[in-house]
N, C-alpha and C. Protein backbone atom coordinates (compact mmCIF):
# COMPACT_ATOMS: atom_id res chain seq x y z
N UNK A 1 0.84 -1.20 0.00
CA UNK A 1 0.00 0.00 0.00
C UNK A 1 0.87 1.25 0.00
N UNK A 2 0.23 2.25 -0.60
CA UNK A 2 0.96 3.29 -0.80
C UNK A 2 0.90 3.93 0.88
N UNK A 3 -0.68 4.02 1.35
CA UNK A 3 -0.43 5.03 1.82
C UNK A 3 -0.09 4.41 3.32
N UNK A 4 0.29 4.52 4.20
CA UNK A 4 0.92 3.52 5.40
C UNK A 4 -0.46 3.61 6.87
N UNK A 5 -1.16 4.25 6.71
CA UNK A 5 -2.23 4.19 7.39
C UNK A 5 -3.09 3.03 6.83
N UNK A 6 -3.29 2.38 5.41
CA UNK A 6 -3.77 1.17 4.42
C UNK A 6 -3.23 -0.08 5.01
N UNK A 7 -1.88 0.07 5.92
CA UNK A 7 -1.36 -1.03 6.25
C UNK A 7 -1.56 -1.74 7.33
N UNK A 8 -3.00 -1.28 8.33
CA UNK A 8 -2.92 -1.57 9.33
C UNK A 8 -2.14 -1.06 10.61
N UNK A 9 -2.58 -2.25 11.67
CA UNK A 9 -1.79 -1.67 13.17
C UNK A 9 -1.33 -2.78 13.65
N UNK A 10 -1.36 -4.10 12.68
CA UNK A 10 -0.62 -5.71 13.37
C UNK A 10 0.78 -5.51 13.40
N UNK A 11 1.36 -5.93 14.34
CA UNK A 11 3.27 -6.05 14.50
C UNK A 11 3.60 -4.90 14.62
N UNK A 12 4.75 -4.80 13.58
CA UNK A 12 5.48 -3.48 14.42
C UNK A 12 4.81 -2.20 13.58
N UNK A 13 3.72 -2.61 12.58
CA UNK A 13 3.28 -1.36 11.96
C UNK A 13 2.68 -0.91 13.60
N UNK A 14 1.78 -1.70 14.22
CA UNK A 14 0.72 -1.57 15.38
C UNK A 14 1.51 -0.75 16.71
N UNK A 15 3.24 -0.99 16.40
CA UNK A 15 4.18 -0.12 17.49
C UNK A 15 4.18 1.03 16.47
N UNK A 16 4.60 1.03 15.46
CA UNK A 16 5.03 2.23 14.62
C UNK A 16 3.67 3.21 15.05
N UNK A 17 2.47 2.60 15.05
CA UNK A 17 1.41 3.58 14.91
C UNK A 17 1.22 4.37 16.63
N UNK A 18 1.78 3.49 17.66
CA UNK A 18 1.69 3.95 18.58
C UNK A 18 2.57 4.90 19.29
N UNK A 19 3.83 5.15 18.01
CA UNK A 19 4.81 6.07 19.09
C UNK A 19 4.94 6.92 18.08
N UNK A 20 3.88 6.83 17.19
CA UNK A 20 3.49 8.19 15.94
C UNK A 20 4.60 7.99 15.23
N UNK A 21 5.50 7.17 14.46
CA UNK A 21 6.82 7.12 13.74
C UNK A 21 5.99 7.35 12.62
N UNK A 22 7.04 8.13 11.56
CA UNK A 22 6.18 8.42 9.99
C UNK A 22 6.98 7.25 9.32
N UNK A 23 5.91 6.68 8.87
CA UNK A 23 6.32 5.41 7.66
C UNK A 23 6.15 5.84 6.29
N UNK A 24 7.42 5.38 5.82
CA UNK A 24 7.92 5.47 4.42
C UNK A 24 7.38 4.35 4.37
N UNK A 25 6.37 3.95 3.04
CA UNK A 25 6.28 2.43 2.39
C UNK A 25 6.87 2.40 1.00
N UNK A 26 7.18 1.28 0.66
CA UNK A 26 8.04 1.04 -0.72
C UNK A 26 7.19 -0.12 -1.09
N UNK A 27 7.26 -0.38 -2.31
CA UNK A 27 7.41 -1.68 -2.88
C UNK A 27 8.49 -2.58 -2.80
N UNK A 28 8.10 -3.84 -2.88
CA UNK A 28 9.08 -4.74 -3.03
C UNK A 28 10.44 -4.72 -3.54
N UNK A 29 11.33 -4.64 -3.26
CA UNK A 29 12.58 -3.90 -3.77
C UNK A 29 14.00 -4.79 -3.45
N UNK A 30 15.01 -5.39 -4.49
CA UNK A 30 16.10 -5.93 -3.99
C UNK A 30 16.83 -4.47 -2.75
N UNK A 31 17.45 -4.93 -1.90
CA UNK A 31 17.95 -4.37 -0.93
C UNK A 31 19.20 -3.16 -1.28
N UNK A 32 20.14 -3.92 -2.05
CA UNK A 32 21.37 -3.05 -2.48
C UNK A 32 20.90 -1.89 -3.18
N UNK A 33 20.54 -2.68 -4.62
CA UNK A 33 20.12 -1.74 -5.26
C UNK A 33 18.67 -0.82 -5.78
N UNK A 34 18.08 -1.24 -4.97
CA UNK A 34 16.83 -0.07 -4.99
C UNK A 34 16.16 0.27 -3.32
N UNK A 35 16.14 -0.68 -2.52
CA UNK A 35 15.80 0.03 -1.02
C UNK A 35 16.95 0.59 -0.17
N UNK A 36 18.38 0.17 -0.53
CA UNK A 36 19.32 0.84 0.12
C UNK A 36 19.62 2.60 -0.60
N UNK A 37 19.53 2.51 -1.41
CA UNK A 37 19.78 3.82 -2.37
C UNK A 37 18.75 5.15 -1.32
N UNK A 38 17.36 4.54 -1.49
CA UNK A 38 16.00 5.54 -1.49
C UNK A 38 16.22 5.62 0.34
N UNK A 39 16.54 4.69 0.90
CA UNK A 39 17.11 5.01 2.64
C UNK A 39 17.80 6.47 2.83
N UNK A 40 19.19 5.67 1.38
CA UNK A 40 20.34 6.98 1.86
C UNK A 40 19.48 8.17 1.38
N UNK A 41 18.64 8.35 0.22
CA UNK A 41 18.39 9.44 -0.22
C UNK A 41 17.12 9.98 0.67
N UNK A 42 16.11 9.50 1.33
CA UNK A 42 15.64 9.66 2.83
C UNK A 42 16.17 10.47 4.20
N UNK A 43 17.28 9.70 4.77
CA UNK A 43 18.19 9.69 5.32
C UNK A 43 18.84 11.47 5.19
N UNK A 44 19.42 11.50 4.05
CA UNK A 44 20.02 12.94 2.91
C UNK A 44 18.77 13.87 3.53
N UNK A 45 17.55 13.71 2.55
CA UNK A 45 16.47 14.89 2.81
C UNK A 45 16.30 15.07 4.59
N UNK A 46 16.31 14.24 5.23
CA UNK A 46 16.23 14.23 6.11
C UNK A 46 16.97 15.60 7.48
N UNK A 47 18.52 14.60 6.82
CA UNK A 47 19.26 15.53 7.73
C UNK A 47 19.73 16.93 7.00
N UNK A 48 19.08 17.31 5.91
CA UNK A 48 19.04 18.61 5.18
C UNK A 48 18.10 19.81 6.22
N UNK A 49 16.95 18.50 6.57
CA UNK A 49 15.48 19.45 8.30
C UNK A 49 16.25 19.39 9.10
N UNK A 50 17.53 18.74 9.43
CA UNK A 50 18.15 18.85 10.45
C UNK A 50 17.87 17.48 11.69
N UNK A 51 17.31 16.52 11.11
CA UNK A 51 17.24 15.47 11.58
C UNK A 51 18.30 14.13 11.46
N UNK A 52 18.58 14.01 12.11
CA UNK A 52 19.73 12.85 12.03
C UNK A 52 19.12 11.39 11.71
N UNK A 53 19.57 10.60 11.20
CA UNK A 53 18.68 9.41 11.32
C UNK A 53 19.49 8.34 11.10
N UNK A 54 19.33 6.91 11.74
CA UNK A 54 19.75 5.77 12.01
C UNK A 54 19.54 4.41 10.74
N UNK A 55 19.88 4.36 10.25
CA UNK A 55 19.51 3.43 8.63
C UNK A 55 19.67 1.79 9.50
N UNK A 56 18.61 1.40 9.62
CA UNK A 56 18.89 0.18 9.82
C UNK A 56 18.14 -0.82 8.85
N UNK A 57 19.42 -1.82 7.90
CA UNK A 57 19.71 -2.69 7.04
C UNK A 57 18.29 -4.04 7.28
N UNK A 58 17.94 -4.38 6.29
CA UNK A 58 17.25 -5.66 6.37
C UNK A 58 17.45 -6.29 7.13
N UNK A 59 16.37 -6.76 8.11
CA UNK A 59 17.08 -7.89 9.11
C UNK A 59 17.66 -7.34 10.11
N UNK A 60 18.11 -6.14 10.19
CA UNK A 60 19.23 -5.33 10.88
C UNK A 60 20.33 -5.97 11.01
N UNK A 61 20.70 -6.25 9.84
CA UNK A 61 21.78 -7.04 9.38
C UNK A 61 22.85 -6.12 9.29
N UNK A 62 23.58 -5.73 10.89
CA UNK A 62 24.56 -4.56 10.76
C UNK A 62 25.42 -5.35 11.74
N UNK A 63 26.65 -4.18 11.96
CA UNK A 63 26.71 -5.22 13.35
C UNK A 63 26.38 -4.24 14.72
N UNK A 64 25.98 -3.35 14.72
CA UNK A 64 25.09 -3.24 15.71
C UNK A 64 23.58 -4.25 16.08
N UNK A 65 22.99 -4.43 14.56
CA UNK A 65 22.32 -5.24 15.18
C UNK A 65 22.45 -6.68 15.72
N UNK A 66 23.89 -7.20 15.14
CA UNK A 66 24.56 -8.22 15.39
C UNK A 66 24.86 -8.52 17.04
N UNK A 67 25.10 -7.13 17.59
CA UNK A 67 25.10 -6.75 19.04
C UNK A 67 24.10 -7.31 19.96
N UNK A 68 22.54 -6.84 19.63
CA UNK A 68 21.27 -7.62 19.74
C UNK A 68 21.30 -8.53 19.86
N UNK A 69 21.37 -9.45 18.68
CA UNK A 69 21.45 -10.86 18.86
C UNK A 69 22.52 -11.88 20.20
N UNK A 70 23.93 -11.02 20.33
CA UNK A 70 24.73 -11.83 20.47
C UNK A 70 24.26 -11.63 22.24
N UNK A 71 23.58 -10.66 22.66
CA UNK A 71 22.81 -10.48 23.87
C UNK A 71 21.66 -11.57 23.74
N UNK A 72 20.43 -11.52 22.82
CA UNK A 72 19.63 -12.21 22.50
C UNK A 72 20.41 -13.96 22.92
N UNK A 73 21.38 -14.12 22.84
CA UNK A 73 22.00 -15.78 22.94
C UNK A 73 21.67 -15.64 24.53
N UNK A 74 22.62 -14.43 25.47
CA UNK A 74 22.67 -14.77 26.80
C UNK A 74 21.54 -15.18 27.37
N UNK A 75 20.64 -14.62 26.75
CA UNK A 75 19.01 -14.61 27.33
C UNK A 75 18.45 -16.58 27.17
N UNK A 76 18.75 -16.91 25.79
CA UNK A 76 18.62 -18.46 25.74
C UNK A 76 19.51 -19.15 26.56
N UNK A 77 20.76 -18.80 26.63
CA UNK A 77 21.54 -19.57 27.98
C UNK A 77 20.94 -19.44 29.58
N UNK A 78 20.10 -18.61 29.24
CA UNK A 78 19.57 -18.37 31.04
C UNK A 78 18.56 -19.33 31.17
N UNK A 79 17.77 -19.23 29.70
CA UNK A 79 16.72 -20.41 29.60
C UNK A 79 17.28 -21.76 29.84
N UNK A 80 18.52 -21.86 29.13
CA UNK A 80 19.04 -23.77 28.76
C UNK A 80 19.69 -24.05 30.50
N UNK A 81 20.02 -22.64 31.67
CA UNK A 81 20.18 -23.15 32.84
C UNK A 81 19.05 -23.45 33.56
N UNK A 82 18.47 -22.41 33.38
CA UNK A 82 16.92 -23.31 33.85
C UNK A 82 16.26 -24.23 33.93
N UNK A 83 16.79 -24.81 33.27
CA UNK A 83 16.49 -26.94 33.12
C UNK A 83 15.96 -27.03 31.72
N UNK A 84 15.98 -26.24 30.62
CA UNK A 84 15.77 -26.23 29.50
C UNK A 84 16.94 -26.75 28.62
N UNK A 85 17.36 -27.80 28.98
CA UNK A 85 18.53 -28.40 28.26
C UNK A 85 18.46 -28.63 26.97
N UNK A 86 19.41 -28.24 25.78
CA UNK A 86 19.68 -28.62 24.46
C UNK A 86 20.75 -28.66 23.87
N UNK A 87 21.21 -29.10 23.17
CA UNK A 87 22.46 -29.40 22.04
C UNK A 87 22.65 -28.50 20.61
N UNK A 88 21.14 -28.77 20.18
CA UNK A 88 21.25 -27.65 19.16
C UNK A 88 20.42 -26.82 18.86
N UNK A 89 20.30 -25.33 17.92
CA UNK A 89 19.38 -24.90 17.81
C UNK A 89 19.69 -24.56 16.17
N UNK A 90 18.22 -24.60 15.80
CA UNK A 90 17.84 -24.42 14.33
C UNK A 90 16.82 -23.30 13.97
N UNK A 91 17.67 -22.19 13.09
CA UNK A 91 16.69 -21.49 12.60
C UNK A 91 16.94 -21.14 11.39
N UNK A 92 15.54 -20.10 10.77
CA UNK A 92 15.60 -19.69 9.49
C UNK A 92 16.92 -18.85 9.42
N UNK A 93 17.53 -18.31 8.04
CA UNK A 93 17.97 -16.83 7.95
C UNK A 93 18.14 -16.99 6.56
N UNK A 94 17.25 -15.15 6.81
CA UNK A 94 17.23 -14.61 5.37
C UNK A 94 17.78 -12.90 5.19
N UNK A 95 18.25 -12.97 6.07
CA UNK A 95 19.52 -11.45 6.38
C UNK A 95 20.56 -12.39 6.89
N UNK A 96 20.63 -12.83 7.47
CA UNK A 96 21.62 -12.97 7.97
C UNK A 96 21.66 -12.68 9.48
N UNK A 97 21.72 -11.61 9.51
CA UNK A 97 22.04 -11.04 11.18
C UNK A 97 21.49 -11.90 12.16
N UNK A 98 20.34 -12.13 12.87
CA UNK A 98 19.97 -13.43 13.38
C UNK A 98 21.23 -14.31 13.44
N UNK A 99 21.31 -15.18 12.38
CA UNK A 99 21.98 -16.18 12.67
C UNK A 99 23.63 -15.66 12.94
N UNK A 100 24.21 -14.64 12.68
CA UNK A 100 25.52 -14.33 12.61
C UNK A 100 25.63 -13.64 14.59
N UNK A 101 24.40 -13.19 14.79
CA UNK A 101 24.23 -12.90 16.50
C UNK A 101 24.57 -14.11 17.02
N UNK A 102 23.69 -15.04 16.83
CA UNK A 102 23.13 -16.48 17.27
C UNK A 102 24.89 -17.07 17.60
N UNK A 103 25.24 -16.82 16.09
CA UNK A 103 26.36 -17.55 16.45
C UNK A 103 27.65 -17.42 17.18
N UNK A 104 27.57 -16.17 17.09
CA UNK A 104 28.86 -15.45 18.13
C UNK A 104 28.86 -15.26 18.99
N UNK A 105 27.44 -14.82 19.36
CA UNK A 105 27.02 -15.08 21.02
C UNK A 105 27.49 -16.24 21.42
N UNK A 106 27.23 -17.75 20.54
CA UNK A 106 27.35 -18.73 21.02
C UNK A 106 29.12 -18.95 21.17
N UNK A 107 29.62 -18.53 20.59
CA UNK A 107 31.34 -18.52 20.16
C UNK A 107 32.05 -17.64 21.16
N UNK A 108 31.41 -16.17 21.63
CA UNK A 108 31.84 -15.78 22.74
C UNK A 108 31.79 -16.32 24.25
N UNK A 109 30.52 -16.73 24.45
CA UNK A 109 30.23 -17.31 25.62
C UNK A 109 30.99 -19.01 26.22
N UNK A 110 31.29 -19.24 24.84
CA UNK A 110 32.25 -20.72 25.18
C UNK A 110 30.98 -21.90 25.04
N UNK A 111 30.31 -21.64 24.92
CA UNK A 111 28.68 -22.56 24.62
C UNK A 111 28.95 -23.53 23.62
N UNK A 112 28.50 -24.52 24.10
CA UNK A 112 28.89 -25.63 22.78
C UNK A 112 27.84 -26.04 22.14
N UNK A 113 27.17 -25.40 21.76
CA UNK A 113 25.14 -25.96 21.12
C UNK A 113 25.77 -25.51 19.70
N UNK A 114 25.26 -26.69 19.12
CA UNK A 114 25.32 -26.63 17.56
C UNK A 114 24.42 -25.58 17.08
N UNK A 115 24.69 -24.85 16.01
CA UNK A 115 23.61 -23.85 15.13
C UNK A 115 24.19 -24.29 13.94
N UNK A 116 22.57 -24.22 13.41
CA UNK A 116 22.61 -24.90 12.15
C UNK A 116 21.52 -23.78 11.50
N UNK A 117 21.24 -23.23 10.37
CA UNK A 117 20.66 -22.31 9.98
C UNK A 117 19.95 -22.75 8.69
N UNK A 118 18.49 -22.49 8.44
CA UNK A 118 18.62 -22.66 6.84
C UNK A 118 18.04 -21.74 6.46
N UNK A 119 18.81 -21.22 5.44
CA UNK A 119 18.34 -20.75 3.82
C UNK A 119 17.29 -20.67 3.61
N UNK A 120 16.46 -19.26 3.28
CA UNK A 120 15.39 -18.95 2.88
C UNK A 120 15.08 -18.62 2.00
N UNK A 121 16.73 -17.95 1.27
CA UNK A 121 17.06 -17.65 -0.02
C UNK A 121 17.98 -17.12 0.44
N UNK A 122 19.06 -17.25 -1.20
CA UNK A 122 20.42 -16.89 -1.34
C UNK A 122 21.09 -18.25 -1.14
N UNK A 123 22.43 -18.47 -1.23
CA UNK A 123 23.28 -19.51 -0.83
C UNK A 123 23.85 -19.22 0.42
N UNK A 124 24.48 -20.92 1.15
CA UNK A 124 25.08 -20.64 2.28
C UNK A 124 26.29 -19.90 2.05
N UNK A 125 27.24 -19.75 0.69
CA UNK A 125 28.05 -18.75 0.94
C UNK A 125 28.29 -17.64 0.81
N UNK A 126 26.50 -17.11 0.55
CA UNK A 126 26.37 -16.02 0.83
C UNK A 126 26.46 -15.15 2.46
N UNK A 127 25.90 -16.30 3.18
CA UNK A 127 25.58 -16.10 4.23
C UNK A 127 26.67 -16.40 5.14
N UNK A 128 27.45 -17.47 4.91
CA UNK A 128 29.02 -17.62 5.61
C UNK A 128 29.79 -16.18 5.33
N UNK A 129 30.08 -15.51 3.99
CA UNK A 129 30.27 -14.62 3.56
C UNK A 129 30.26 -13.41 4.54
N UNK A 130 28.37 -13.45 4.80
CA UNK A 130 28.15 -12.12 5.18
C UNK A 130 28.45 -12.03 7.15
N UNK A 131 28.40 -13.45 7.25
CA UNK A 131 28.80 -13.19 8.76
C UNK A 131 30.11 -13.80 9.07
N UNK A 132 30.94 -14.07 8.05
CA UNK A 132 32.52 -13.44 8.52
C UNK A 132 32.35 -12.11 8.10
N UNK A 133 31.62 -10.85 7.57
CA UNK A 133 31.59 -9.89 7.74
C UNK A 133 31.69 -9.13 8.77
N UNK A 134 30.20 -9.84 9.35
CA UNK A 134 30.04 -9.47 10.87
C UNK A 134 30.96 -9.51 11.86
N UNK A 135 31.62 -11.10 11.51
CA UNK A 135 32.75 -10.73 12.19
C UNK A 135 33.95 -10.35 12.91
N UNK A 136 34.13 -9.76 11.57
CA UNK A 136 35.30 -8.75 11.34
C UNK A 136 35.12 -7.15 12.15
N UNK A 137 33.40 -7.06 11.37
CA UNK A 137 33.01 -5.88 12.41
C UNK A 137 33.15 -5.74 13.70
N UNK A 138 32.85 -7.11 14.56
CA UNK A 138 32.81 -6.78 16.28
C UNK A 138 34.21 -7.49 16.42
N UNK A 139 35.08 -7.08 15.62
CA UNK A 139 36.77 -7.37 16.44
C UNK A 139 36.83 -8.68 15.83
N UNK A 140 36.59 -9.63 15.66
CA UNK A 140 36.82 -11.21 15.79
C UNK A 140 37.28 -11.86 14.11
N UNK A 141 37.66 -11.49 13.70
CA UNK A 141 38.15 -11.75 12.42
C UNK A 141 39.19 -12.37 12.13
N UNK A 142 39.88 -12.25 13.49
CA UNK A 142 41.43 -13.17 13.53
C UNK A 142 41.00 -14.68 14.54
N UNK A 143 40.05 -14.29 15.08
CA UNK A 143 39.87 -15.01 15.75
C UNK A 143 38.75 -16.12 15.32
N UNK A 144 37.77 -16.16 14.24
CA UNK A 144 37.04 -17.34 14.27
C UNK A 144 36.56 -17.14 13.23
N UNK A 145 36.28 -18.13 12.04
CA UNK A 145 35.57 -17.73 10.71
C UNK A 145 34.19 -18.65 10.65
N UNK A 146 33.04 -18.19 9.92
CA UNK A 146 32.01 -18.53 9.89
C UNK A 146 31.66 -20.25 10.29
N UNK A 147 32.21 -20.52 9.12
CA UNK A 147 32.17 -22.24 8.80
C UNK A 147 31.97 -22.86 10.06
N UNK A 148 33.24 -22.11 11.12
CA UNK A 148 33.57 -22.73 12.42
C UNK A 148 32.42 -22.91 13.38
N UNK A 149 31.71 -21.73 13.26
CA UNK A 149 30.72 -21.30 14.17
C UNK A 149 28.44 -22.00 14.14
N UNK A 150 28.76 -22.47 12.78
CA UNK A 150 27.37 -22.40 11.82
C UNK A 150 27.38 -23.21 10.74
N UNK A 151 26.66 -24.05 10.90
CA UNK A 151 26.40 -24.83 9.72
C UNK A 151 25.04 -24.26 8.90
N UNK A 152 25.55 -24.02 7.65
CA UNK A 152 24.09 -23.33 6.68
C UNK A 152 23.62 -24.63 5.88
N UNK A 153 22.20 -24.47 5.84
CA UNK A 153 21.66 -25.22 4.48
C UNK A 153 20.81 -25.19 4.00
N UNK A 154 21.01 -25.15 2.68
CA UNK A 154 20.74 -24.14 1.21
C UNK A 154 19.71 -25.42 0.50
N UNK A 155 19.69 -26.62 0.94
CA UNK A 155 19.22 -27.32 0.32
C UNK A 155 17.67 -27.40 0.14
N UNK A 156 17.15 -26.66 1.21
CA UNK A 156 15.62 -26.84 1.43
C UNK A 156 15.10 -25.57 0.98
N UNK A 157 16.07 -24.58 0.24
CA UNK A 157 15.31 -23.89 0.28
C UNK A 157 14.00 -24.16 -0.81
N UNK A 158 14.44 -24.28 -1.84
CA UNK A 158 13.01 -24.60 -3.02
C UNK A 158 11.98 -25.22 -2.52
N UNK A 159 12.44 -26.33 -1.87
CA UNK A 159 11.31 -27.12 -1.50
C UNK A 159 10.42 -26.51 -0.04
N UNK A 160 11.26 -25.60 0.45
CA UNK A 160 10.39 -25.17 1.47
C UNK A 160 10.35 -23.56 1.76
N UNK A 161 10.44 -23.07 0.98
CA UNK A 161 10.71 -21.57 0.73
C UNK A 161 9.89 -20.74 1.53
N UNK A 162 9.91 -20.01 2.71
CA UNK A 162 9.49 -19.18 3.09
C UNK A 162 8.21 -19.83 4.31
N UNK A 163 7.93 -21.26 4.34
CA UNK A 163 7.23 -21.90 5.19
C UNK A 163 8.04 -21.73 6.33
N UNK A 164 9.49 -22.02 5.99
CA UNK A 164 10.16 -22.38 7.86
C UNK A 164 10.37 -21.25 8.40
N UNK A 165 9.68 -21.17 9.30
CA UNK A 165 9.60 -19.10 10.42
C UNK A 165 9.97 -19.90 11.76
N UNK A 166 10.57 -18.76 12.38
CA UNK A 166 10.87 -18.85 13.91
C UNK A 166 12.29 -19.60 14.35
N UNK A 167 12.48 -20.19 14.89
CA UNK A 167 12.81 -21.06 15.86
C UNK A 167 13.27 -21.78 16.80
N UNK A 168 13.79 -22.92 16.57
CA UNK A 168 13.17 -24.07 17.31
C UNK A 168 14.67 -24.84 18.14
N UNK A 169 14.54 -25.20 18.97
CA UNK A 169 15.40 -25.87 19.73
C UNK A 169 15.15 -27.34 20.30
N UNK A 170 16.23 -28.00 19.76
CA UNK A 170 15.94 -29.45 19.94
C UNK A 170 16.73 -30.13 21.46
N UNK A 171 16.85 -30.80 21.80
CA UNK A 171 17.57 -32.10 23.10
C UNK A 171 17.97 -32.61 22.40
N UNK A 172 19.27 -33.47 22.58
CA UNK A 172 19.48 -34.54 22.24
C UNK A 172 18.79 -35.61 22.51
N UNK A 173 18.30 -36.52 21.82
CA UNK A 173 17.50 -37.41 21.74
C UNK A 173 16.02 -37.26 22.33
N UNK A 174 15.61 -36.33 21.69
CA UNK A 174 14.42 -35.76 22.29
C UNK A 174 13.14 -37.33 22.97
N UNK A 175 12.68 -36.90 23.49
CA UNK A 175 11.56 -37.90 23.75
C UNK A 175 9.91 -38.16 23.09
């Protein structure tokens, strides 16, 4: 919808509408080259009124938002002491960031739970790629490369494209 009041008040439009944020809506748009461009040029008009503004990437696939996540892990380790025991955890990623948090959190903390990620689109070496990006960003670049941290797989995506949301954490040998 063009006009962003058309879009409802479910999720975060339903926060957006409550702390009065003005929504820009777009169409469907690859990221690089047509929603990253119209941000910066946003962004530009923006701080021309004298407003500063914060560009945050698909996914918040930055490494600030990488920051998030790798907090977001401590919070599941508080759970897995709680008697919520597991080995591994499995989720979607289709930015990236998620899983590149997920995993460094897990890599900083000394945690030994497998992450395994799949593909929603793009390849896994896109996504190994983009979170040895990450990181490089939070210092760790000498210290640990993707592969090490995350297993990706690219294989499901066709066959299950955009069904697998959320997730999920398994036990070993569940019951």
């Amino acid at each position: 919808p063009e006009n962003p009041a058309s879009a409802g008040v479910a999720g975060n439009m339903g926060v957006h509408h409550l702390i009065g944020t003005k929504v820009h809506l777009v169409k469907a748009m690859p990221y690089l080259t047509g929603l990253k461009p119209r941000m910066d040029e946003l962004a530009t008009d923006l701080l021309q009124q004298g407003i500063t503004s914060l560009l945050v990437p698909v996914g918040g696939s930055n490494a600030t938002g990488v920051w998030g996540y790798i907090e977001a892990w401590t919070e599941i380790l508080q759970q897995r002491s709680a008697g919520q025991d597991f080995s591994d955890l499995v989720l979607a990623v289709g930015s990236g960031g998620t899983a590149a948090g997920l995993a460094i959190g897990n890599f900083l903390t000394g945690s030994h739970v497998r992450i395994h990620a799949i593909a929603v689109c793009d390849s896994a070496d896109y996504f190994y790629d983009h979170i040895d990006e990450m990181l490089d960003a939070v210092g760790l670049s000498g210290s640990v490369r993707s592969r090490d941290i995350i297993s990706i797989v690219e294989e499901l995506v066709y066959r299950s494209r955009s069904r697998i949301q959320g997730c999920w954490i398994f036990k070993d040998n569940p019951s």
